[in-house]
Protein backbone atom coordinates (compact mmCIF):
# COMPACT_ATOMS: atom_id res chain seq x y z
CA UNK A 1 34.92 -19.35 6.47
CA UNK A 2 33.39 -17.04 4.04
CA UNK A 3 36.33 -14.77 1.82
CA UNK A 4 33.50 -12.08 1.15
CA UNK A 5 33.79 -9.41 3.54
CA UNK A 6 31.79 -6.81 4.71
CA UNK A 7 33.13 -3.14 5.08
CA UNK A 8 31.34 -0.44 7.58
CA UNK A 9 31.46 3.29 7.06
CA UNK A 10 30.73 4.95 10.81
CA UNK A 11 28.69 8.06 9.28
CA UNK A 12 28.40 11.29 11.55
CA UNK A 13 24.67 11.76 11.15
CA UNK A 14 24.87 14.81 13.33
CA UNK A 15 27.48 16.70 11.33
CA UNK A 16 25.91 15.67 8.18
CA UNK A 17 22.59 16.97 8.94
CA UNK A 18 24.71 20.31 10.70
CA UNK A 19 26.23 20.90 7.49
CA UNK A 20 22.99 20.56 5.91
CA UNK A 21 21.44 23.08 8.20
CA UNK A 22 24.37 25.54 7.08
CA UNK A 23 23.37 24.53 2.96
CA UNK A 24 26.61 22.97 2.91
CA UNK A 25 27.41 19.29 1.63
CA UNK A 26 24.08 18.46 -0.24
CA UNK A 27 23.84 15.80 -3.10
CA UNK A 28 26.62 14.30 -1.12
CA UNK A 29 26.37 10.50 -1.26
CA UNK A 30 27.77 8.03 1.46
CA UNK A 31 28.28 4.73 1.55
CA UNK A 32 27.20 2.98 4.54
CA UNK A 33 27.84 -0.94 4.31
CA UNK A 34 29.99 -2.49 1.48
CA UNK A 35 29.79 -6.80 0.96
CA UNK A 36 31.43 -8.07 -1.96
CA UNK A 37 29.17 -6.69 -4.89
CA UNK A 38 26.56 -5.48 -2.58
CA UNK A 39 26.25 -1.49 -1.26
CA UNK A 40 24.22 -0.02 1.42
CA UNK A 41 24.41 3.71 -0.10
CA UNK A 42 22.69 7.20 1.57
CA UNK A 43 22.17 10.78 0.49
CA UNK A 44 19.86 13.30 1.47
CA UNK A 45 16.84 13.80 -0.04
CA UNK A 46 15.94 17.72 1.25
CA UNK A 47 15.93 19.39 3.94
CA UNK A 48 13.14 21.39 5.34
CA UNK A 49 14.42 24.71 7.02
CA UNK A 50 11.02 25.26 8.63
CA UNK A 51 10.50 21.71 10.01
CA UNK A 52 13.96 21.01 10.85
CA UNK A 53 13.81 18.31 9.21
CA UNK A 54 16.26 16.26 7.14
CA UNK A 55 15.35 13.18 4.59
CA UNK A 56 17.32 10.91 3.71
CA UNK A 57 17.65 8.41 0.91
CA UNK A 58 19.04 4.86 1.88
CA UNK A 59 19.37 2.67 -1.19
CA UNK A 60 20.76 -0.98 -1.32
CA UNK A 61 22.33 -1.82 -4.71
CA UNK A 62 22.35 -5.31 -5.80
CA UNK A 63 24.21 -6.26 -9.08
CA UNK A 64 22.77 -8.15 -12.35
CA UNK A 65 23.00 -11.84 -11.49
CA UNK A 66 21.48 -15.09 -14.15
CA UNK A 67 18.17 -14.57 -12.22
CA UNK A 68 17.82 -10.89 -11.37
CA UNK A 69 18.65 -7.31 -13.25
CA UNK A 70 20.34 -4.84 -11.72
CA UNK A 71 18.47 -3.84 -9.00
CA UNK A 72 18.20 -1.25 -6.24
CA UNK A 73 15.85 -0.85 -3.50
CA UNK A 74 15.31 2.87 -1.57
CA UNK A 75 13.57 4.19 1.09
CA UNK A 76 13.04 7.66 2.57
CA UNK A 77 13.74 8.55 6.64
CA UNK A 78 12.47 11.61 7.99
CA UNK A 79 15.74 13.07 10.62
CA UNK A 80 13.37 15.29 12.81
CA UNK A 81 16.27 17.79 14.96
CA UNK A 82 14.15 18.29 17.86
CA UNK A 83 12.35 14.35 17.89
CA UNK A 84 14.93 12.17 17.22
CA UNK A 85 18.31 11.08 19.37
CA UNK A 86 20.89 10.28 16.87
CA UNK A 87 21.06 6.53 18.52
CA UNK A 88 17.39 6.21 17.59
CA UNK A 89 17.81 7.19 14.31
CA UNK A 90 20.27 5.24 13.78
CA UNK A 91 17.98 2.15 14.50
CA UNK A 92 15.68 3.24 12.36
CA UNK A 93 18.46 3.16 9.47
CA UNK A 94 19.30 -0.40 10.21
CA UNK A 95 15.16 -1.30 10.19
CA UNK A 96 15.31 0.26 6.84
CA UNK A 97 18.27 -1.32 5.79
CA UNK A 98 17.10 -4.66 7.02
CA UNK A 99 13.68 -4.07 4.89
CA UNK A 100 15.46 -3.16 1.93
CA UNK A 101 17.40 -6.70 1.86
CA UNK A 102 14.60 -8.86 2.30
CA UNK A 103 13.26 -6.83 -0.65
CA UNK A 104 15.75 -7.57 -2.73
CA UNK A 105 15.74 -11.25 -1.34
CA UNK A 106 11.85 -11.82 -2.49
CA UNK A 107 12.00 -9.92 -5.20
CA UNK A 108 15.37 -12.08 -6.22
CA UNK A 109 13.79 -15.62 -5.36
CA UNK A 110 10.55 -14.50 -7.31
CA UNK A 111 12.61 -13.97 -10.36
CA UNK A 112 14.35 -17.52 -10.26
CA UNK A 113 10.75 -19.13 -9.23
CA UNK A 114 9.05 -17.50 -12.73
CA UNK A 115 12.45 -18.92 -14.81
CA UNK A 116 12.35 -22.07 -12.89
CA UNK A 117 8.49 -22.84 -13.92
CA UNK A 118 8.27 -20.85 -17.21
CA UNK A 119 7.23 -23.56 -19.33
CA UNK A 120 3.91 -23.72 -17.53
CA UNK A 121 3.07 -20.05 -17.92
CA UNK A 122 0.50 -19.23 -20.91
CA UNK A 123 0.34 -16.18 -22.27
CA UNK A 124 -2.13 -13.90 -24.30
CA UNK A 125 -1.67 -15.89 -27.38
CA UNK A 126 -1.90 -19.10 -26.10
CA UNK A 127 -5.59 -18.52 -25.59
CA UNK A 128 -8.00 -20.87 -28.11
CA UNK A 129 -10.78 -22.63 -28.38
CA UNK A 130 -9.44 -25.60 -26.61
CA UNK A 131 -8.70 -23.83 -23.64
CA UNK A 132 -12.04 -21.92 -23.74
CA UNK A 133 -13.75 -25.35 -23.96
CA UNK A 134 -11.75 -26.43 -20.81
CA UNK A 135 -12.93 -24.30 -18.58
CA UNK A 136 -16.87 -23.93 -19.97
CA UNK A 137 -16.58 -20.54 -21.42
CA UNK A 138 -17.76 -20.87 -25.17
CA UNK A 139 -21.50 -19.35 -23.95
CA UNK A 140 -19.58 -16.23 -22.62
CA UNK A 141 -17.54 -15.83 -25.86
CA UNK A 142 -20.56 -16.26 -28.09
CA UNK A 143 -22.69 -13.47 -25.70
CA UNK A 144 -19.44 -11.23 -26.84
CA UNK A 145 -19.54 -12.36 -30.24
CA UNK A 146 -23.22 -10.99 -30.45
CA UNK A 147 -22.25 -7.58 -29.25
CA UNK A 148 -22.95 -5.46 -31.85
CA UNK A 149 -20.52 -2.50 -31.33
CA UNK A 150 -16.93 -3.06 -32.29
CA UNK A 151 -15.26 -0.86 -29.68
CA UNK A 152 -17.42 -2.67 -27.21
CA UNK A 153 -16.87 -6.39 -28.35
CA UNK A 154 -12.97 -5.54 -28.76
CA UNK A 155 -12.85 -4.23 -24.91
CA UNK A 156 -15.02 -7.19 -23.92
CA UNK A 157 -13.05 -9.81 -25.63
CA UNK A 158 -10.14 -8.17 -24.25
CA UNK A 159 -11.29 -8.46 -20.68
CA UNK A 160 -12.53 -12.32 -21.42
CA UNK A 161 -9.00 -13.62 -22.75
CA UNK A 162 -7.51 -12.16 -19.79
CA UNK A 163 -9.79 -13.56 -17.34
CA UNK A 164 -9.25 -17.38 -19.37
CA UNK A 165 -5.15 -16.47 -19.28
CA UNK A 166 -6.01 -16.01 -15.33
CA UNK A 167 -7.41 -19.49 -15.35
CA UNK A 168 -5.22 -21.30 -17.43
CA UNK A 169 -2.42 -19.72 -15.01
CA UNK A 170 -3.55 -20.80 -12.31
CA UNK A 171 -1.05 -23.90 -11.68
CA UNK A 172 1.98 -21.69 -13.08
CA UNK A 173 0.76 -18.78 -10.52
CA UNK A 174 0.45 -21.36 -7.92
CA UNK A 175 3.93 -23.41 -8.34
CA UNK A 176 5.50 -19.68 -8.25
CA UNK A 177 3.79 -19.01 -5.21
CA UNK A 178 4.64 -22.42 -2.97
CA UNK A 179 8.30 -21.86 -4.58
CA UNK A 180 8.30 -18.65 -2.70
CA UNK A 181 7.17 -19.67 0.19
CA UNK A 182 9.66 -22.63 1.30
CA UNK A 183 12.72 -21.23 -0.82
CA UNK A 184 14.84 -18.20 -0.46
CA UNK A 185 17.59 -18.70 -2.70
CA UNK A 186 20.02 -15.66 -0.68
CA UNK A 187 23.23 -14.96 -2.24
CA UNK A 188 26.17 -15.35 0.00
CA UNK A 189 26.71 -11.24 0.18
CA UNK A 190 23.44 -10.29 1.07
CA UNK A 191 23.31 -13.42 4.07
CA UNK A 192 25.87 -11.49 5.43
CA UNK A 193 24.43 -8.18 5.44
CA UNK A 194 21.78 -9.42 6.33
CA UNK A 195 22.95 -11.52 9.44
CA UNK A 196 25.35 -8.48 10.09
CA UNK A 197 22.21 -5.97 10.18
CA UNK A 198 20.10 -8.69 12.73
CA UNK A 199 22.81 -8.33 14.87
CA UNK A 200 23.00 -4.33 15.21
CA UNK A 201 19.70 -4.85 15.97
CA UNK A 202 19.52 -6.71 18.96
C-alpha cells in the first residue's frame, strides 16, 4: 500500500464567491488537493460586479523531477451566480483538475521521451553537405546560392537548413512520438490524484 497520501480541503465555494461579492477576501489562495509533492491550488481571478460573475484560477503544481522543471499547469472557470448550482460547479472543477494532470502527465512523459532519444536529434549545426546530398537538395541550395541579394539569400538559406533539420529529424521526431504514445511514465503522486479525481467523477 502506497505511504503517499492525499489530503482534501472541502472549500465553501458559495461563501468564497459571497465574500467576493462584498470585496472582501480577494488574492486569497486555497489549496484544494495536497499528494505528497503535488498541489491542486485556487484563487480568484476577478470578479465581475455587472455579470455576477466570479473566475477562478485552478493551478496544479508539480515539482522539478530528473525529467521535468518545475512546472505548473492553470486554467480559468467562469462561477456564473445566477447559471451555475454550486454541485455543478464543482464538477466542472474536478474536469479541470482532471485536465490539468494529464497535462502535466504528457507534458512530463514528452520530456523523458526527448532525453531518452537525444542522441538522434540534429540540430541547426549539424546541417552539411552530406546531409544535403542525402536527401537530393544540392540543386535547391545552389538556386539560393545564385540569389543575388544578401538579405534575401540569408532568409532563404535560413528557411532551407530548417526545412533539411526537419528531414534529418524525422526518425528522432518519430521515436519521440511512438514513445508517447504507448508510455506514460506517471509518478506515483499524480496516479493518485489522478485515480482520486476519476472517482469524484463518476
Amino acid at each position: 500500500m502506497s505511504e503517499i497520501m492525499i489530503r482534501e480541503t472541502d472549500i465553501n465555494w458559495l461563501k468564497i464567491i459571497e465574500m467576493a461579492f462584498k470585496r472582501k477576501d480577494w488574492g486569497e489562495t486555497y489549496t484544494l488537493y495536497v499528494c505528497g509533492d503535488v498541489s491542486i491550488i485556487c484563487s480568484m481571478d476577478i470578479f465581475d460586479f455587472s455579470a455576477n460573475k466570479a473566475r477562478f484560477e485552478i493551478r496544479c503544481i508539480y515539482p522539478e523531477d530528473e525529467f521535468f522543471n518545475s512546472y505548473y499547469s492553470y486554467g480559468l472557470l467562469d462561477y456564473y451566480l445566477d447559471n451555475f448550482t454550486i454541485k455543478e460547479f464543482k464538477t466542472i472543477v474536478l474536469k479541470k483538475i482532471k485536465h490539468l494532470i494529464e497535462e502535466i502527465i504528457v507534458q512530463r512523459t514528452l520530456a523523458k521521451a526527448r532525453v531518452k532519444f537525444k542522441d538522434k536529434q540534429f540540430s541547426i549545426n549539424d546541417v552539411n553537405s552530406i546531409l544535403i546530398e542525402k536527401y537530393n537538395l544540392e540543386e535547391d541550395l545552389e538556386l539560393i546560392e545564385k540569389i543575388e541579394d544578401d538579405d534575401i539569400r540569408y532568409d532563404c538559406s535560413e528557411r532551407f537548413n530548417e526545412k533539411v533539420l526537419e528531414l534529418v529529424n524525422e526518425e528522432y521526431d518519430n521515436l519521440v512520438k511512438g514513445y508517447c504514445m504507448s508510455n506514460e511514465d506517471i509518478p506515483e503522486n499524480l496516479k493518485l490524484l489522478k485515480d482520486k479525481i476519476k472517482d469524484k467523477l463518476k
